[in-house]
C-alpha atoms as a PDB file:
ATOM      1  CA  UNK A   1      78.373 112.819 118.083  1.00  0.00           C
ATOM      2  CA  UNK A   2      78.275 108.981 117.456  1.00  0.00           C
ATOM      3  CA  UNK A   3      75.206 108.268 115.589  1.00  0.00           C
ATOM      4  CA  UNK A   4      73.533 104.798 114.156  1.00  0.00           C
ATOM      5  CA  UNK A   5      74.179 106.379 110.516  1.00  0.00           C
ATOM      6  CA  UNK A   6      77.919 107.077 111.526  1.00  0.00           C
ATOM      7  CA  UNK A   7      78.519 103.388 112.401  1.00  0.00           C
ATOM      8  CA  UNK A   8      77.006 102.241 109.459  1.00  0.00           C
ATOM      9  CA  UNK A   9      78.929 104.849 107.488  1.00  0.00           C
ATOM     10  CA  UNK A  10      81.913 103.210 109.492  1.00  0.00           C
ATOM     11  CA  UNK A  11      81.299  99.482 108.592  1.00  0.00           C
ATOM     12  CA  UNK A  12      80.419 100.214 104.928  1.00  0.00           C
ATOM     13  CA  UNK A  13      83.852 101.787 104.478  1.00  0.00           C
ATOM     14  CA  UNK A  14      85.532  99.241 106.064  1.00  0.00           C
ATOM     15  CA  UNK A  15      84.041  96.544 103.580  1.00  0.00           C
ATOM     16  CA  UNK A  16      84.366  98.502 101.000  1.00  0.00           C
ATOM     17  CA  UNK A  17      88.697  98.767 101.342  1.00  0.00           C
ATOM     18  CA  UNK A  18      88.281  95.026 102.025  1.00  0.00           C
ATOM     19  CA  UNK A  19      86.565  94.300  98.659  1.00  0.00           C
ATOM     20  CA  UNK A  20      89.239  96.331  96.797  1.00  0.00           C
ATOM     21  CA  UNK A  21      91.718  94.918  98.582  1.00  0.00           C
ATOM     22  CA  UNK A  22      91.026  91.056  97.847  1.00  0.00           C
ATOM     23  CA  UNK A  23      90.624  92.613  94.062  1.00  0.00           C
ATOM     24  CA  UNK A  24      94.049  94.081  94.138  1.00  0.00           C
ATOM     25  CA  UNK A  25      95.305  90.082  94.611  1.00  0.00           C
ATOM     26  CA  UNK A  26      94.377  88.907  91.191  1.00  0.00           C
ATOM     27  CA  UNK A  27      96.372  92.638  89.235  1.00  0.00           C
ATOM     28  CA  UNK A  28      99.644  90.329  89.223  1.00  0.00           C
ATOM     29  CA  UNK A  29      97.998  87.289  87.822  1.00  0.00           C
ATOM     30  CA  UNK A  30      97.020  89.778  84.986  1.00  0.00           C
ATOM     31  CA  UNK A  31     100.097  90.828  84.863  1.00  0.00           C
ATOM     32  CA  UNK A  32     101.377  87.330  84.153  1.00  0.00           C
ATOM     33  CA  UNK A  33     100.178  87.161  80.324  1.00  0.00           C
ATOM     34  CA  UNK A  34     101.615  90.316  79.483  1.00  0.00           C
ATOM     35  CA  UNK A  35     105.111  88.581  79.187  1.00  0.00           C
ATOM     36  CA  UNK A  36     104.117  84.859  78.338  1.00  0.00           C
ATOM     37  CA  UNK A  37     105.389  83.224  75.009  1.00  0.00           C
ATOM     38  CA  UNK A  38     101.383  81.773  73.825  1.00  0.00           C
ATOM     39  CA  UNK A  39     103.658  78.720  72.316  1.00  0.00           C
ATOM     40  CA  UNK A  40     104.791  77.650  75.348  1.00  0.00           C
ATOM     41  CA  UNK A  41     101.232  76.952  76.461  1.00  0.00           C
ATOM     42  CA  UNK A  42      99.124  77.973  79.320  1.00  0.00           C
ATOM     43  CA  UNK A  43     100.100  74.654  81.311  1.00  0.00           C
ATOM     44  CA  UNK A  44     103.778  75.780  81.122  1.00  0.00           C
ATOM     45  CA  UNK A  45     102.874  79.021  82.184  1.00  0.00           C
ATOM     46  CA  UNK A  46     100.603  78.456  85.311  1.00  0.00           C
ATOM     47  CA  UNK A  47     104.105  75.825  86.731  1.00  0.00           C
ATOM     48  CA  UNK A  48     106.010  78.466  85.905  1.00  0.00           C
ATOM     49  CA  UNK A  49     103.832  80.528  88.355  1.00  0.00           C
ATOM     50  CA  UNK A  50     102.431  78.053  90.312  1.00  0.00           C
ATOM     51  CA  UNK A  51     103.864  79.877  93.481  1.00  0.00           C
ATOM     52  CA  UNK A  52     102.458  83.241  92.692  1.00  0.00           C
ATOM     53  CA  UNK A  53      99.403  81.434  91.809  1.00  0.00           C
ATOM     54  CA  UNK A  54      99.817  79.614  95.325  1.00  0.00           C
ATOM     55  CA  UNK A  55     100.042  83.072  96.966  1.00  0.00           C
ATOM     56  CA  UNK A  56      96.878  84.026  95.599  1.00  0.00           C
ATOM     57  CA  UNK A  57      94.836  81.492  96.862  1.00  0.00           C
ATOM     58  CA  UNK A  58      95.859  81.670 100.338  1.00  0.00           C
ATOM     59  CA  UNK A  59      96.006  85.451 100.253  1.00  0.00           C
ATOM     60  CA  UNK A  60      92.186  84.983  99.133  1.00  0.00           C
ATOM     61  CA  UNK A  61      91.319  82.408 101.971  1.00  0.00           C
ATOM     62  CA  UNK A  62      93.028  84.837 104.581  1.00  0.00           C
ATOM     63  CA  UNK A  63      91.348  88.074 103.807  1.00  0.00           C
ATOM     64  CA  UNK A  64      88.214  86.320 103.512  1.00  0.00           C
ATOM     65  CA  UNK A  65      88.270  84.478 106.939  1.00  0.00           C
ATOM     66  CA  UNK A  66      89.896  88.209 108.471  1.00  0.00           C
ATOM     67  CA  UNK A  67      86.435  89.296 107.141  1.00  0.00           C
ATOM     68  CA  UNK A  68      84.157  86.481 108.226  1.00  0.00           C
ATOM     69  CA  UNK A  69      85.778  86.833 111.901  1.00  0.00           C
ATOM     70  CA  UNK A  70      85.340  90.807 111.518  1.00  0.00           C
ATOM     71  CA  UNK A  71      82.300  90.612 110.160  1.00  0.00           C
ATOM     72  CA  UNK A  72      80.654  88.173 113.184  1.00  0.00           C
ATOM     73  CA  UNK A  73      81.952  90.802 115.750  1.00  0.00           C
ATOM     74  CA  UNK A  74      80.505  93.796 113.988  1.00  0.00           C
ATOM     75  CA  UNK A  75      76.933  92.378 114.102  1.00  0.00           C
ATOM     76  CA  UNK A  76      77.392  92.733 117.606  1.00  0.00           C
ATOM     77  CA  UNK A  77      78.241  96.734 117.655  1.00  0.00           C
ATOM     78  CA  UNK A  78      75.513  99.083 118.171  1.00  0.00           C
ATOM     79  CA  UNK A  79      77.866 102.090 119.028  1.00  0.00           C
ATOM     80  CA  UNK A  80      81.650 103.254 118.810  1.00  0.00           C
ATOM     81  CA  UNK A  81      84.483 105.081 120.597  1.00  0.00           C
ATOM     82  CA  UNK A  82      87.789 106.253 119.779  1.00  0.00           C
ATOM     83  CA  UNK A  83      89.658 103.117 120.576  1.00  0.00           C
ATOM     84  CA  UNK A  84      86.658 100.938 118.330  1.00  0.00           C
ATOM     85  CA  UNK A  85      87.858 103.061 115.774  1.00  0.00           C
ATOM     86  CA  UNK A  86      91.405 102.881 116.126  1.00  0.00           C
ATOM     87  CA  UNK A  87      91.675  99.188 116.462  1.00  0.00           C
ATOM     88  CA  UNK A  88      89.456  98.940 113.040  1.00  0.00           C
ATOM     89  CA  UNK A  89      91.363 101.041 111.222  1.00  0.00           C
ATOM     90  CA  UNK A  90      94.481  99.679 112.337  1.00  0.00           C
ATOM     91  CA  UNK A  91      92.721  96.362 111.189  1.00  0.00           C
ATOM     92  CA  UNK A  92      91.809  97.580 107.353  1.00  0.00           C
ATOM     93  CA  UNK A  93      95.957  99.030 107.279  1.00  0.00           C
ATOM     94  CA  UNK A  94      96.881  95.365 107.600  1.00  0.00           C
ATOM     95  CA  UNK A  95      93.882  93.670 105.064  1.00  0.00           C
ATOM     96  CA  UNK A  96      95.402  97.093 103.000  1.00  0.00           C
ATOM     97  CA  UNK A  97      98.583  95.534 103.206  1.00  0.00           C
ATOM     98  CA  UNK A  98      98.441  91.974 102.493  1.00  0.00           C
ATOM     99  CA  UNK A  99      98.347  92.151  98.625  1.00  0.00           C
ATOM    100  CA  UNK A 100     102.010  93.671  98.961  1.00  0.00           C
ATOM    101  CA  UNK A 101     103.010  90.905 101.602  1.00  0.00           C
ATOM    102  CA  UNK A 102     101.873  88.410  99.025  1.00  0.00           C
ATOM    103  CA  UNK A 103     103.843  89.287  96.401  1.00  0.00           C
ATOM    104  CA  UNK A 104     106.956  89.903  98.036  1.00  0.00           C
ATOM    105  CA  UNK A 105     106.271  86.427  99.497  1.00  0.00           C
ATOM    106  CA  UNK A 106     105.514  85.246  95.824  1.00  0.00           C
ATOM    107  CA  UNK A 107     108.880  86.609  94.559  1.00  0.00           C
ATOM    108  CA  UNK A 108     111.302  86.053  97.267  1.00  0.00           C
ATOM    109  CA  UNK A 109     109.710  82.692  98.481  1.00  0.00           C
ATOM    110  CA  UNK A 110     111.473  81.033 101.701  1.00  0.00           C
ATOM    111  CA  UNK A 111     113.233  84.616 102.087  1.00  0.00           C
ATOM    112  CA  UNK A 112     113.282  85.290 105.929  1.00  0.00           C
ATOM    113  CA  UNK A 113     112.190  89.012 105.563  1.00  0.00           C
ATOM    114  CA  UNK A 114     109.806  87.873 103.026  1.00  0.00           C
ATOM    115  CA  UNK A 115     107.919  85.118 105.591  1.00  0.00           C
ATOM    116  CA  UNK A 116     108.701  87.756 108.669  1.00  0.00           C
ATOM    117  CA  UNK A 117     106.306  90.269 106.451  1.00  0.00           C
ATOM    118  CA  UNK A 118     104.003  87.760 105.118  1.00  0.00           C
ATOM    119  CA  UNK A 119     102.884  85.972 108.499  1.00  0.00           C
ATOM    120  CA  UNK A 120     103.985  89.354 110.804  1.00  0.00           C
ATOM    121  CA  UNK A 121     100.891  90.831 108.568  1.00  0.00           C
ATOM    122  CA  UNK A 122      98.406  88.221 109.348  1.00  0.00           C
ATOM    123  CA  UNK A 123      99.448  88.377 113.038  1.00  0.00           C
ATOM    124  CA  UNK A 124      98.900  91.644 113.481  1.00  0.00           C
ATOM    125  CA  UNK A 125      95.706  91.367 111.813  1.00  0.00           C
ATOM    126  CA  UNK A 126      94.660  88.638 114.362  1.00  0.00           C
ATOM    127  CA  UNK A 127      95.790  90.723 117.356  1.00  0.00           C
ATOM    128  CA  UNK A 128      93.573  93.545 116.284  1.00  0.00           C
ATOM    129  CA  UNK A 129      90.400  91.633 115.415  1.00  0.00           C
ATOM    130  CA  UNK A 130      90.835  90.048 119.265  1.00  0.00           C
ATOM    131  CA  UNK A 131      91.756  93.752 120.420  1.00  0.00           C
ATOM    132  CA  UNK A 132      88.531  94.802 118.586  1.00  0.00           C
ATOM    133  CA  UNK A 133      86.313  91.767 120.622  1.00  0.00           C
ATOM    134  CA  UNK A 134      88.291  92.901 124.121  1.00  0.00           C
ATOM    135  CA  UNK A 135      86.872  96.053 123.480  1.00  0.00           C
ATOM    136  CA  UNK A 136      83.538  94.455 122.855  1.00  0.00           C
ATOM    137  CA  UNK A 137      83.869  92.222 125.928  1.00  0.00           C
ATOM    138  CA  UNK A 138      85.027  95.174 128.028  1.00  0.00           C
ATOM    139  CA  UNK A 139      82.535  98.245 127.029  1.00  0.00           C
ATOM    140  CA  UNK A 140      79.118  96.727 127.272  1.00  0.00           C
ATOM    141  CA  UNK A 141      77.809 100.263 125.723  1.00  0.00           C
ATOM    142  CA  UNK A 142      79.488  99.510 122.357  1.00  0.00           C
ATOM    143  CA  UNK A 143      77.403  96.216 121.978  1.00  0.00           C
ATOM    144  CA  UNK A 144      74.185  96.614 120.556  1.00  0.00           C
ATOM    145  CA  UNK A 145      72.571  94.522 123.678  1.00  0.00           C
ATOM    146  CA  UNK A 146      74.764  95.876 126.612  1.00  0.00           C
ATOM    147  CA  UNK A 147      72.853  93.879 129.112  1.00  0.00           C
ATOM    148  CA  UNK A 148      73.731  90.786 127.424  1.00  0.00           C
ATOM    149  CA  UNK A 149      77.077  89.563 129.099  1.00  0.00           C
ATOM    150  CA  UNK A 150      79.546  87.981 126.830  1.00  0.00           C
ATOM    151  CA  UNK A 151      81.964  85.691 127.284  1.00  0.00           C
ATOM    152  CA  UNK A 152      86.042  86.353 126.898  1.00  0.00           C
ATOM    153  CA  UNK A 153      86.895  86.071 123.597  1.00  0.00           C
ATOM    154  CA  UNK A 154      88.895  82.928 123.747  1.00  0.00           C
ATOM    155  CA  UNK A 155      88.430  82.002 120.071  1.00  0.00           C
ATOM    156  CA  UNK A 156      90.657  85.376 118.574  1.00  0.00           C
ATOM    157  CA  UNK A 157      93.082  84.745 121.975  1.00  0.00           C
ATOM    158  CA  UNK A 158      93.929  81.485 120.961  1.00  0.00           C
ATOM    159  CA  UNK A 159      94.366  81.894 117.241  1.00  0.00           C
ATOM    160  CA  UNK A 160      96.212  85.665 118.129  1.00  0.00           C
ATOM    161  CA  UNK A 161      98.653  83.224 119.945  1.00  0.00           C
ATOM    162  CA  UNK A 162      98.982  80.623 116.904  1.00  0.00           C
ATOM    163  CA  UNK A 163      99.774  83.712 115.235  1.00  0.00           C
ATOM    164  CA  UNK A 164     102.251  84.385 116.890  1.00  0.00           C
ATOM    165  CA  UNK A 165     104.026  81.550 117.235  1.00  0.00           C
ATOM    166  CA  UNK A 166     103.595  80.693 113.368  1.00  0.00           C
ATOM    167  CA  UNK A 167     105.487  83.897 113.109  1.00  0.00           C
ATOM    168  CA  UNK A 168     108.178  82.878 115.381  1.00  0.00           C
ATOM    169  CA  UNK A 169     108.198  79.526 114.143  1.00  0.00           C
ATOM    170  CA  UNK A 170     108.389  80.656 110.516  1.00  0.00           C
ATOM    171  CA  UNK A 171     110.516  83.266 110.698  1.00  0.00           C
ATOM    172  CA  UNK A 172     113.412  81.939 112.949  1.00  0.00           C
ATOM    173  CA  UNK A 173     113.078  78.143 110.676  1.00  0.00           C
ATOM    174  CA  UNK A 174     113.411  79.087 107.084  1.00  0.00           C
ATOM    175  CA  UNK A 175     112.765  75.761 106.007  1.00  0.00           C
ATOM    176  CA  UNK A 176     109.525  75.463 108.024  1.00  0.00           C
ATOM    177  CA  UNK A 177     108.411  79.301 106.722  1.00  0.00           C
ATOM    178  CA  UNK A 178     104.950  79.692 105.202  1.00  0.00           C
ATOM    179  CA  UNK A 179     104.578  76.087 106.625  1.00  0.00           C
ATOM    180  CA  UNK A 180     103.988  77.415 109.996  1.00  0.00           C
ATOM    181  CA  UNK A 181     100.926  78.776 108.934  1.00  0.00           C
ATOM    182  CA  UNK A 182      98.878  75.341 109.545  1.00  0.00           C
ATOM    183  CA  UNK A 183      99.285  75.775 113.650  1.00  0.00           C
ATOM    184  CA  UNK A 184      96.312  77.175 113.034  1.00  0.00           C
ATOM    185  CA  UNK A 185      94.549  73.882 112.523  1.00  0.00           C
ATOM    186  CA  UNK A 186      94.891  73.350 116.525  1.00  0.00           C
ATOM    187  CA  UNK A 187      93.170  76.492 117.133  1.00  0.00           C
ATOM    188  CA  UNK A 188      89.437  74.065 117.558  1.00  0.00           C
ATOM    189  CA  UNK A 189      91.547  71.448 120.076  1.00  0.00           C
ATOM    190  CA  UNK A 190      92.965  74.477 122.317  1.00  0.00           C
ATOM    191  CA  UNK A 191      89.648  76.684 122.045  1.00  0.00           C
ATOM    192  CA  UNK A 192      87.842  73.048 123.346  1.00  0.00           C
ATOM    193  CA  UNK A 193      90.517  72.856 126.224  1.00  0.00           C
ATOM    194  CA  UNK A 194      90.171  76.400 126.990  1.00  0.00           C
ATOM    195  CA  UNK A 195      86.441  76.695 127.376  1.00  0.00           C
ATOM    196  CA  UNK A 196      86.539  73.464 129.425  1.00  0.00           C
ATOM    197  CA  UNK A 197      88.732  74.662 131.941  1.00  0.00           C
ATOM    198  CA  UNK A 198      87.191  78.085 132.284  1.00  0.00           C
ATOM    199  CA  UNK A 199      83.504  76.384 132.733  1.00  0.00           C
ATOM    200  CA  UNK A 200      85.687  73.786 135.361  1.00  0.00           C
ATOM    201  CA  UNK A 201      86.838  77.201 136.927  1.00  0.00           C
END
């Protein structure tokens, strides 16, 4: 029986794993003082580490934006199904697994496998947030107004596709690897071309 209180149950769960999740990023900064020499200074130490420091950061910025995104589509949900379900708990198994994808990018750096899990993580996280708003788009009785028609959700289409190619593009050009990751900056210019030829249409 789907109730208001079991969605809510749902959601709080879900940001719950997220919060520990982004917390688990910062254990191997920790970790970090347990071997340094203090002589050698703190300066030495964060160069030293300045790519598992790197890692962080933009492990940090990812989860939060996966949340943001997830976050704007939720307030939208006023019931659930089996596949609403799925695709969000699909969803937290990647956020779940992004602290481990950033530090085996953090230790093995420009290693193929190493951006192929990295980015491959993030792109699968994309693909279910935009499977999550297809749903949405699809099943006007999981939206909280169902007589309120919503548009196709061309924003998590287009960056699901920069996903994907900063995957390909990252993972087939070693030297390009985590670089591949700024595609997404073109995500505003194709969304704008997009939406004009669908209002053309």
């Amino acid at each position: 029986m789907q109730t208001e209180r079991g969605l809510d149950r749902f959601v709080s769960f879900l940001d719950a794993v997220v919060a520990i999740a982004i917390t688990l990023l910062v254990l191997p900064l920790t970790e970090l003082l347990d071997g340094a020499q203090p002589r050698s200074g703190l300066g030495t130490l964060l160069a030293d580490e300045a790519g598992q420091i790197g890692a962080f950061f933009l492990s940090f910025l990812v989860i939060a934006r996966l949340w943001l995104i997830h976050h704007q589509v939720v307030e939208t949900v006023g019931s659930y199904d089996r596949a609403f379900l799925a695709a969000n708990l699909l969803w937290i198994l990647t956020i779940v697994l992004l602290p481990f994808a950033t530090q085996v990018s953090a230790r093995y750096g420009a290693d193929r496998p190493a951006i192929a899990l990295y980015i491959g993580t993030i792109t699968l996280s994309s693909f279910c947030l935009t499977a999550i708003s297809l749903l949405l788009w699809r099943r006007p009785a999981l939206r909280r107004h169902p007589a309120t028609p919503v548009p196709l959700p061309w924003p998590s289409l287009v960056a699901s596709a920069l996903f994907l190619l900063a995957f390909v593009v990252g993972t087939l050009l070693p030297g390009v690897s985590y670089w591949a990751l700024f595609l997404l900056f073109l995500s505003g210019p194709l969304e704008a071309v997009v939406r004009r030829r669908t209002t053309a249409a």
